[in-house]
PDB file of N, CA and C in Angstrom:
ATOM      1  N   UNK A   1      91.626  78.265  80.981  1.00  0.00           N
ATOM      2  CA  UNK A   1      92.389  79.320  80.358  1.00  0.00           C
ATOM      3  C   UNK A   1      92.877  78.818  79.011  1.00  0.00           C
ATOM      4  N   UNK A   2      91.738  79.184  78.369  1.00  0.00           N
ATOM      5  CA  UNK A   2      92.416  78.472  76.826  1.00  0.00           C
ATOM      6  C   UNK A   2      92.961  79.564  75.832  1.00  0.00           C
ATOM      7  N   UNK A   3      93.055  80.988  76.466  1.00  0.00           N
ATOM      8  CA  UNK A   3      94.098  81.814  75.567  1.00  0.00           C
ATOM      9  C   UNK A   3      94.758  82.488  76.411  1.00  0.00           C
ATOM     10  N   UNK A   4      96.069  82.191  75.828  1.00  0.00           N
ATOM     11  CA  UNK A   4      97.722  82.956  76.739  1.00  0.00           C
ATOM     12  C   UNK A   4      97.642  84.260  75.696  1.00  0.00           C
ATOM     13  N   UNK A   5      98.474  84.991  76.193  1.00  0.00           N
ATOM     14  CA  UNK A   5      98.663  86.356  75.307  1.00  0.00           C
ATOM     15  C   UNK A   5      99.859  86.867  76.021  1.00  0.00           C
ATOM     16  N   UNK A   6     100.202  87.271  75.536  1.00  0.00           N
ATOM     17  CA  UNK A   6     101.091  86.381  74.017  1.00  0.00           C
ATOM     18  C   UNK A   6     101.070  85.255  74.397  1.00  0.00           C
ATOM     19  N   UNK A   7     100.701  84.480  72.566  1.00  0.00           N
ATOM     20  CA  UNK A   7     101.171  82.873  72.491  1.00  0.00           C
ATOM     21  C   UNK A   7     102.426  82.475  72.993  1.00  0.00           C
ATOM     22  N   UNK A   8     103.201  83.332  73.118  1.00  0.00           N
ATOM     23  CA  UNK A   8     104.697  83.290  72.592  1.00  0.00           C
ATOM     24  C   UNK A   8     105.126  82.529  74.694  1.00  0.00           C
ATOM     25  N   UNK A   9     104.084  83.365  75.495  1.00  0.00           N
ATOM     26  CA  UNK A   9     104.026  82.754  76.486  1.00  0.00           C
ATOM     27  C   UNK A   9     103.286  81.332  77.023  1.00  0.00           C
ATOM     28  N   UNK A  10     102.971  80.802  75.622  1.00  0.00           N
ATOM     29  CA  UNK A  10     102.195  79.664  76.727  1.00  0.00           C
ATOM     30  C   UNK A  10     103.256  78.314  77.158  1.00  0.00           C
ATOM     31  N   UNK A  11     104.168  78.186  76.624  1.00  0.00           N
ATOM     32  CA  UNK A  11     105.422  76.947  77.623  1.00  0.00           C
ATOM     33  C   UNK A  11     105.111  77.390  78.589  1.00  0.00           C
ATOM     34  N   UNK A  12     105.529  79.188  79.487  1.00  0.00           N
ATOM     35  CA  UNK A  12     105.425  79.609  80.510  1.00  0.00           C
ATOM     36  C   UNK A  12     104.239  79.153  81.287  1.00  0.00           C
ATOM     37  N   UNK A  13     102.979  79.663  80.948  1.00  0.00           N
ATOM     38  CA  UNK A  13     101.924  79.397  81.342  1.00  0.00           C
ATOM     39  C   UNK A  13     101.761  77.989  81.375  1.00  0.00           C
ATOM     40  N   UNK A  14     102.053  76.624  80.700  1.00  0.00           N
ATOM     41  CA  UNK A  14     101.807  75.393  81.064  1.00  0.00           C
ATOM     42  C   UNK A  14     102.930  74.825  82.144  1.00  0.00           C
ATOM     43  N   UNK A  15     103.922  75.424  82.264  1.00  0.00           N
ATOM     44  CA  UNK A  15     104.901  75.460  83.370  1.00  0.00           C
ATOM     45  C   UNK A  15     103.958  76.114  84.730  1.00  0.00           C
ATOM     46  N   UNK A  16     103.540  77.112  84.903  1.00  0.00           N
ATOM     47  CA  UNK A  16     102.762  77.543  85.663  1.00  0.00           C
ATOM     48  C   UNK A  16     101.989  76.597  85.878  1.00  0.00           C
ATOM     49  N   UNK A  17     101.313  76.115  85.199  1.00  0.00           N
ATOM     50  CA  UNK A  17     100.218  75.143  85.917  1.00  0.00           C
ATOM     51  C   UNK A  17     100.220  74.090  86.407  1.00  0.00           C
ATOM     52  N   UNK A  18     101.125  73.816  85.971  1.00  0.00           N
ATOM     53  CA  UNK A  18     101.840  71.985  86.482  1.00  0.00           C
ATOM     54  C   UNK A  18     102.048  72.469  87.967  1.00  0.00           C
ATOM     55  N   UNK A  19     102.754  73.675  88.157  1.00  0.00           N
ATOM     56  CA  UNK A  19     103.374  73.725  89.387  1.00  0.00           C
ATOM     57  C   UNK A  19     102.829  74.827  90.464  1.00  0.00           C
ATOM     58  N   UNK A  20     101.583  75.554  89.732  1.00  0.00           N
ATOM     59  CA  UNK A  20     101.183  76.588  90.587  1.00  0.00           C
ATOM     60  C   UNK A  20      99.203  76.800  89.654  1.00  0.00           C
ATOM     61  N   UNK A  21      98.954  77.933  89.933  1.00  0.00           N
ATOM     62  CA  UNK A  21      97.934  78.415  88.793  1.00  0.00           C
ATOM     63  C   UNK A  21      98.268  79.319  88.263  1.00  0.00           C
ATOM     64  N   UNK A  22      96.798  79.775  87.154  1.00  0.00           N
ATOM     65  CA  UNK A  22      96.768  80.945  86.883  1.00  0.00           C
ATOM     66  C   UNK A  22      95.777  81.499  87.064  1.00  0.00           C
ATOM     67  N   UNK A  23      95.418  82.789  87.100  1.00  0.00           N
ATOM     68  CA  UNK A  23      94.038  83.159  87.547  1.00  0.00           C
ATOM     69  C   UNK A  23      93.708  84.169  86.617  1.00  0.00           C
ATOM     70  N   UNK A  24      91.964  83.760  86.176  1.00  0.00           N
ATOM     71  CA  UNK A  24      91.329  85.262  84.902  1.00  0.00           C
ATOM     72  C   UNK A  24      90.432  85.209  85.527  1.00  0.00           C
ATOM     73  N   UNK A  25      89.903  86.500  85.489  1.00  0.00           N
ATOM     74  CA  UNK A  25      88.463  87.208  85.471  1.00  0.00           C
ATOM     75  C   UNK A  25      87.602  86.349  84.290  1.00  0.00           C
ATOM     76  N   UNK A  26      88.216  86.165  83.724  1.00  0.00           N
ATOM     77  CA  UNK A  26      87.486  85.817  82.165  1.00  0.00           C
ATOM     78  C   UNK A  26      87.563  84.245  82.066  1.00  0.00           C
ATOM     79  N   UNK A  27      86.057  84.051  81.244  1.00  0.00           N
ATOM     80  CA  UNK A  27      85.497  82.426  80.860  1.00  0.00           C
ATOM     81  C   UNK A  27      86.372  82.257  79.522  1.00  0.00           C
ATOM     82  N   UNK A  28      86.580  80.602  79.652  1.00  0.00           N
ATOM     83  CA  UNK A  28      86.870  80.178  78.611  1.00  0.00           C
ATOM     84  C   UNK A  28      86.314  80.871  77.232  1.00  0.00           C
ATOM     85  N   UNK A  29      87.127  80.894  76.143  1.00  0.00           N
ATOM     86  CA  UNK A  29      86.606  81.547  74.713  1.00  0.00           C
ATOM     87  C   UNK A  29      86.903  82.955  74.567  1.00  0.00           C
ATOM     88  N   UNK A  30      87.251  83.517  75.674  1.00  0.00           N
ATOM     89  CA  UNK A  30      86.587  85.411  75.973  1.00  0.00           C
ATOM     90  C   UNK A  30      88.032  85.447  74.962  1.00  0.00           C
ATOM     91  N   UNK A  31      87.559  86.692  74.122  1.00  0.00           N
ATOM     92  CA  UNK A  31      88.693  86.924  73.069  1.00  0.00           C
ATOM     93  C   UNK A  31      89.489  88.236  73.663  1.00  0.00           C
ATOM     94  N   UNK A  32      91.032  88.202  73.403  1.00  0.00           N
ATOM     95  CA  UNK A  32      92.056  89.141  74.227  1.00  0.00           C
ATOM     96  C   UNK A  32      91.656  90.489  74.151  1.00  0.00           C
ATOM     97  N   UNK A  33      91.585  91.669  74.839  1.00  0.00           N
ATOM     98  CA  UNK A  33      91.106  92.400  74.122  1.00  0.00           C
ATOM     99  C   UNK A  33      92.255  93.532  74.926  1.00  0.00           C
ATOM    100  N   UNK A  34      92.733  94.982  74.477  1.00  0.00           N
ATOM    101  CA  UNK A  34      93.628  95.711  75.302  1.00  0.00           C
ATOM    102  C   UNK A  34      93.347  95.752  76.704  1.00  0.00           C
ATOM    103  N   UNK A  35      91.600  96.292  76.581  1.00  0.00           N
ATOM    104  CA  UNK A  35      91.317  96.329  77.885  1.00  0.00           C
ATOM    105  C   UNK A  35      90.938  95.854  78.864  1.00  0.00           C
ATOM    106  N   UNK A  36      91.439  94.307  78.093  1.00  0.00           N
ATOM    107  CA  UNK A  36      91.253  93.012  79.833  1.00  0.00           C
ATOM    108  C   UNK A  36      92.170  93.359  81.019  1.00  0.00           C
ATOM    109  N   UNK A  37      93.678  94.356  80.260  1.00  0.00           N
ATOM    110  CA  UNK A  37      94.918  94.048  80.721  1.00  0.00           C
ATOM    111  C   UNK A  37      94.793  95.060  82.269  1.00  0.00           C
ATOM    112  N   UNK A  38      93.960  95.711  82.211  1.00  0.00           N
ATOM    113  CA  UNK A  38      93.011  96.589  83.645  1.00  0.00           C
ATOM    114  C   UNK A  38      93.179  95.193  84.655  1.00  0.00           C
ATOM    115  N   UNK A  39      92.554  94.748  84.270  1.00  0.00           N
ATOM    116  CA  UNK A  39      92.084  93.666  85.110  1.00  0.00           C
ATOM    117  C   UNK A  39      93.038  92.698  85.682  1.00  0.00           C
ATOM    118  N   UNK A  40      93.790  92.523  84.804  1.00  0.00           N
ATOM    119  CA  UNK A  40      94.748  91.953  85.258  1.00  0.00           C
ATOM    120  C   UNK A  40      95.911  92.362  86.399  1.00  0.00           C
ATOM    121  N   UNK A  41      96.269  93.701  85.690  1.00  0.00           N
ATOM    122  CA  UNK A  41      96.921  94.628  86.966  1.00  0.00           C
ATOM    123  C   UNK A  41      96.438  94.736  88.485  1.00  0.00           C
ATOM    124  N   UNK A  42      94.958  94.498  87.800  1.00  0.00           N
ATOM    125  CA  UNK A  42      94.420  94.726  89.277  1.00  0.00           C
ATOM    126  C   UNK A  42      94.725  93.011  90.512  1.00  0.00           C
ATOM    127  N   UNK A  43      94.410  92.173  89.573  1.00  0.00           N
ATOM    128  CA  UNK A  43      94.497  90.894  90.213  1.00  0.00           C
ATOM    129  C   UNK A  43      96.313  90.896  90.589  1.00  0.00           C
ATOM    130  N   UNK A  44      97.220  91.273  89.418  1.00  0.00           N
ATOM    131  CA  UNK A  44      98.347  91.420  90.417  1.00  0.00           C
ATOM    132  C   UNK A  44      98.430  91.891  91.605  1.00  0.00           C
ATOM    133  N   UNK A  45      98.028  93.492  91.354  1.00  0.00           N
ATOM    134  CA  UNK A  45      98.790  94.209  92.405  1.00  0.00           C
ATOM    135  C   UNK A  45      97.960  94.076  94.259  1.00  0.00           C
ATOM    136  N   UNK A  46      96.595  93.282  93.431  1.00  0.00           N
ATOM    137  CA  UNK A  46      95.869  92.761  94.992  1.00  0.00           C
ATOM    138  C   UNK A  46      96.991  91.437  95.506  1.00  0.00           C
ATOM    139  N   UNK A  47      97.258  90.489  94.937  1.00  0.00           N
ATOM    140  CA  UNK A  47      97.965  89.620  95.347  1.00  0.00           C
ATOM    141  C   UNK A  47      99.392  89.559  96.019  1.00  0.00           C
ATOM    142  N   UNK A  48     100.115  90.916  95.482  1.00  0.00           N
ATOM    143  CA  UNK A  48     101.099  90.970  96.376  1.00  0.00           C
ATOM    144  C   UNK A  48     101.266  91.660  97.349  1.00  0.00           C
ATOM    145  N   UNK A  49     102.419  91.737  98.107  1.00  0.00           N
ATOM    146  CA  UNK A  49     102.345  92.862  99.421  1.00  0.00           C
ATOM    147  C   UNK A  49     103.488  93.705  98.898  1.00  0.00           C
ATOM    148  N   UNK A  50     103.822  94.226  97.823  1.00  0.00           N
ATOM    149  CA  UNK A  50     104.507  95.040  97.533  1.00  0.00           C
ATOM    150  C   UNK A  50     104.568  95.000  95.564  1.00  0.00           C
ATOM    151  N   UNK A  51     104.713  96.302  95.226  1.00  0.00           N
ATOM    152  CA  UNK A  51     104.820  96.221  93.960  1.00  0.00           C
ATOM    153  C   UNK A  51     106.111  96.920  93.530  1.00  0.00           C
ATOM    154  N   UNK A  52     106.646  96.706  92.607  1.00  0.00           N
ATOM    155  CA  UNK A  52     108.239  97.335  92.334  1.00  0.00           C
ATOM    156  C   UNK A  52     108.193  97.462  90.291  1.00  0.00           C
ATOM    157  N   UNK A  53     108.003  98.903  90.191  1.00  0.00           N
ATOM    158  CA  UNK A  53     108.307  99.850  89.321  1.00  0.00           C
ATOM    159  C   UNK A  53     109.868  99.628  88.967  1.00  0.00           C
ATOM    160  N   UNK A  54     110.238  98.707  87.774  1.00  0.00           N
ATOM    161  CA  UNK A  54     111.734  99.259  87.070  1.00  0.00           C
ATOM    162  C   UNK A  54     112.024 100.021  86.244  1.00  0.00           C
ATOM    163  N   UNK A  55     110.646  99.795  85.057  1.00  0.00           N
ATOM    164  CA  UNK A  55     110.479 100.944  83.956  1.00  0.00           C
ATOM    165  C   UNK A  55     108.948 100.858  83.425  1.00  0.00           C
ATOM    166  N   UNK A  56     108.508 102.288  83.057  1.00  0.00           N
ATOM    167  CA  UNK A  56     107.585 102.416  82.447  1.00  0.00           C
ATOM    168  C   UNK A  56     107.149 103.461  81.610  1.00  0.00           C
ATOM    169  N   UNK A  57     106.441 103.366  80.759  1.00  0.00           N
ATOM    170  CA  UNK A  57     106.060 104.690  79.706  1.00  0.00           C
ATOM    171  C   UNK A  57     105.114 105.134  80.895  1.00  0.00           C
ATOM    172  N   UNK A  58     105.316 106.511  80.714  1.00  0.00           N
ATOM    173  CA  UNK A  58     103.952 107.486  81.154  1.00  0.00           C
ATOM    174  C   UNK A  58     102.762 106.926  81.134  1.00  0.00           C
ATOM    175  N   UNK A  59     101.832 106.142  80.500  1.00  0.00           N
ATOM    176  CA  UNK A  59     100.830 105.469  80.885  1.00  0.00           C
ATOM    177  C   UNK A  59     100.945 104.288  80.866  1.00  0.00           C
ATOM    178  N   UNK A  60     101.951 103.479  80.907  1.00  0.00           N
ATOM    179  CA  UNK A  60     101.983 101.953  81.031  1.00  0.00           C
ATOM    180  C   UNK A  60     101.456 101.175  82.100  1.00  0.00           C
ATOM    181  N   UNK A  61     101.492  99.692  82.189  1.00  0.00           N
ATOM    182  CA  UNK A  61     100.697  98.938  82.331  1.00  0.00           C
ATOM    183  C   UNK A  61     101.312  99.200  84.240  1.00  0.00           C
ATOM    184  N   UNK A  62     102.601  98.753  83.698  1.00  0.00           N
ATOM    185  CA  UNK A  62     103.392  99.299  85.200  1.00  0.00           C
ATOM    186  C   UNK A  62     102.425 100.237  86.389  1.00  0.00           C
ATOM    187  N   UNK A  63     102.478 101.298  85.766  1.00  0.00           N
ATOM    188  CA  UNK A  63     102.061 102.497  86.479  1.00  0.00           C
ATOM    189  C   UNK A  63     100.781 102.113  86.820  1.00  0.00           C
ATOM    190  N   UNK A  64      99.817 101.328  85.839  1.00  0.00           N
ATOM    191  CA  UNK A  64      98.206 101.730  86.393  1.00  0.00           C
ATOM    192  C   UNK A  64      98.488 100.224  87.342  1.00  0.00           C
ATOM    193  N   UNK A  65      99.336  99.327  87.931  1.00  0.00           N
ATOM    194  CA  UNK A  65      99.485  98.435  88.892  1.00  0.00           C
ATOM    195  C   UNK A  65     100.110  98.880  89.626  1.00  0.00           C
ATOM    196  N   UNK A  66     101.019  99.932  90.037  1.00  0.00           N
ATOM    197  CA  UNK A  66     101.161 100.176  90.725  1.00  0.00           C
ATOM    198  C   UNK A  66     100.730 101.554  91.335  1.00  0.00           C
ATOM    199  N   UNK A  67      99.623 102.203  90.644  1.00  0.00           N
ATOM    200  CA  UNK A  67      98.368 103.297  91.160  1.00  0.00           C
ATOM    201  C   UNK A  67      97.307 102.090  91.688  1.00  0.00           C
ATOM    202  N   UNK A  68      96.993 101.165  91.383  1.00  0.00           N
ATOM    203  CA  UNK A  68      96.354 100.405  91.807  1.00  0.00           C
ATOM    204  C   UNK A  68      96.669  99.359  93.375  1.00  0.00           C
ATOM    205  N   UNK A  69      97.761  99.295  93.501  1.00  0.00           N
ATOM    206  CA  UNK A  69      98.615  98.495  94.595  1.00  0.00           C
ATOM    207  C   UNK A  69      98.745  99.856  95.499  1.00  0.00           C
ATOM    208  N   UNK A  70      99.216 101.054  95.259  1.00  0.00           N
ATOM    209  CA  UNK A  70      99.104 102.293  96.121  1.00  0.00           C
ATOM    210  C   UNK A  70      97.432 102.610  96.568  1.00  0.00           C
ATOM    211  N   UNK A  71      96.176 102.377  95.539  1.00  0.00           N
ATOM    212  CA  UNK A  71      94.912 102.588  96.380  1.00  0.00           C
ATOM    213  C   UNK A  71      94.482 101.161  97.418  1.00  0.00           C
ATOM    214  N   UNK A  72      95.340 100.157  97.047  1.00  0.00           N
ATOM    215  CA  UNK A  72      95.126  99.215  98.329  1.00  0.00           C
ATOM    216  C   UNK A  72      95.465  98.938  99.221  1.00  0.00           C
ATOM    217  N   UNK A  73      96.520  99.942  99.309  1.00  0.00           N
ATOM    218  CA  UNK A  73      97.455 100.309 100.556  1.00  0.00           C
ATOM    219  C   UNK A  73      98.686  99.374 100.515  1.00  0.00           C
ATOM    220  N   UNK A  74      98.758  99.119  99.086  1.00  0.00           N
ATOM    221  CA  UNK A  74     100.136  98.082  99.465  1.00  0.00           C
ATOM    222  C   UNK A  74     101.737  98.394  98.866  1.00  0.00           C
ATOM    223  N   UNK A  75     102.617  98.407  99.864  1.00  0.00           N
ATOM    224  CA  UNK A  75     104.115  98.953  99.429  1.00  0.00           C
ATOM    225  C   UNK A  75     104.200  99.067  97.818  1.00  0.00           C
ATOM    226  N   UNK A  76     104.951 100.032  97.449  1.00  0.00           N
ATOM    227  CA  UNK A  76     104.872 100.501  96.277  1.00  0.00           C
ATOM    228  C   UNK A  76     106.531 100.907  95.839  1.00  0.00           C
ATOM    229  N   UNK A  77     107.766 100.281  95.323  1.00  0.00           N
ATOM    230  CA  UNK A  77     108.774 101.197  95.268  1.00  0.00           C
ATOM    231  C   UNK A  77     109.176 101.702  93.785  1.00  0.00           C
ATOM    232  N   UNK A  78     109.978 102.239  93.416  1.00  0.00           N
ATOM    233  CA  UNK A  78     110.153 102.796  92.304  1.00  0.00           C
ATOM    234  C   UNK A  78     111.912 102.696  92.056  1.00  0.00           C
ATOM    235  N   UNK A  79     112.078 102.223  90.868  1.00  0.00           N
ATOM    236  CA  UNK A  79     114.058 102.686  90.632  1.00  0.00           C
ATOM    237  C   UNK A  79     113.579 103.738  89.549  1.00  0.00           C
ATOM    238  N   UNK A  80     114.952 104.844  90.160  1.00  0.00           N
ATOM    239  CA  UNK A  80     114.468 105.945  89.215  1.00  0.00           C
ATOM    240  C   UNK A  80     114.675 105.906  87.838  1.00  0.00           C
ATOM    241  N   UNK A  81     114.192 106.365  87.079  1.00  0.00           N
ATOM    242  CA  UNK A  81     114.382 106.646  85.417  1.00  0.00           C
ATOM    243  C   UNK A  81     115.841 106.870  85.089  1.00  0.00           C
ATOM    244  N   UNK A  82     115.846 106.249  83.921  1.00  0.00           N
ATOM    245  CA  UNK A  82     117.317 106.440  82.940  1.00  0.00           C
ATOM    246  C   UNK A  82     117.129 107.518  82.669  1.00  0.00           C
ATOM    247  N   UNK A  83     117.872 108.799  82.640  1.00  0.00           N
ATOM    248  CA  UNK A  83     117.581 110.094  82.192  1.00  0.00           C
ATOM    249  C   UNK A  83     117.229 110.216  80.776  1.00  0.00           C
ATOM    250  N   UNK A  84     117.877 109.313  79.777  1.00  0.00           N
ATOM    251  CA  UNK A  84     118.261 109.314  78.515  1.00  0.00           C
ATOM    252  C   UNK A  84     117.532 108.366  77.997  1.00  0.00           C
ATOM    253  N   UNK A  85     116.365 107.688  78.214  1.00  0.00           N
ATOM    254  CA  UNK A  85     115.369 106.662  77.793  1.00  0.00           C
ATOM    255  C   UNK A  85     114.151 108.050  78.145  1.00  0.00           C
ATOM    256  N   UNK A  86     113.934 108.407  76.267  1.00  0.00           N
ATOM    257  CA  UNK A  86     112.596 109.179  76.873  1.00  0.00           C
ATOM    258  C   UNK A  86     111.079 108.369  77.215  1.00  0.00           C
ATOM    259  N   UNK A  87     111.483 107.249  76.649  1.00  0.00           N
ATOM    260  CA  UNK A  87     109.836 106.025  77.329  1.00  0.00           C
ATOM    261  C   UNK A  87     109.714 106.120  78.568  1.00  0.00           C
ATOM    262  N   UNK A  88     110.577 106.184  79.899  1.00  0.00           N
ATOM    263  CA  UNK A  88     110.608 105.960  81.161  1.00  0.00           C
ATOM    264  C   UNK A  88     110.292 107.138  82.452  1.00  0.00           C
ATOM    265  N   UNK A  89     109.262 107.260  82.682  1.00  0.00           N
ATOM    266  CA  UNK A  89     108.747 107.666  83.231  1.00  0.00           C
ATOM    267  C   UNK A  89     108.504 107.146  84.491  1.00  0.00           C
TER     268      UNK A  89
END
């Protein structure tokens, strides 16, 4: 895994590895692209046994992991929207 995205995360990510992994679909070199971030949701929301919604825009990354964790049959909860945050959906 020789690119974090954000850079801004890789302390995180070398903390991660010392003490756990990380896991990509993708070979060394593969350049970031919006729509790796599919993929990624998906490798989350398979890995846990529950997914938990705090906030999200109408199509955010949130939502398509946890439409994705709901087609694998796995717990799904939601805190409801700030009325007054129109991003949160």
């Amino acid at each position: 895994m020789d690119k974090i995205y954000p850079s801004a995360h890789a302390l995180v990510a070398k903390t991660i590895t010392a003490n756990g992994c990380l896991l990509t679909d993708y070979l060394s070199g593969t350049v970031v692209f919006p729509q790796h971030f599919f993929s990624r949701n998906r490798i989350v929301a398979g890995l846990l046994d529950a997914t938990i919604v705090i906030e999200s825009a109408a199509k955010g990354g949130s939502l398509i992991t946890a439409d994705i964790a709901n087609s694998l049959i796995r717990v799904v909860f939601a805190v409801p929207e700030n009325p007054i945050d129109k991003n949160a959906k």
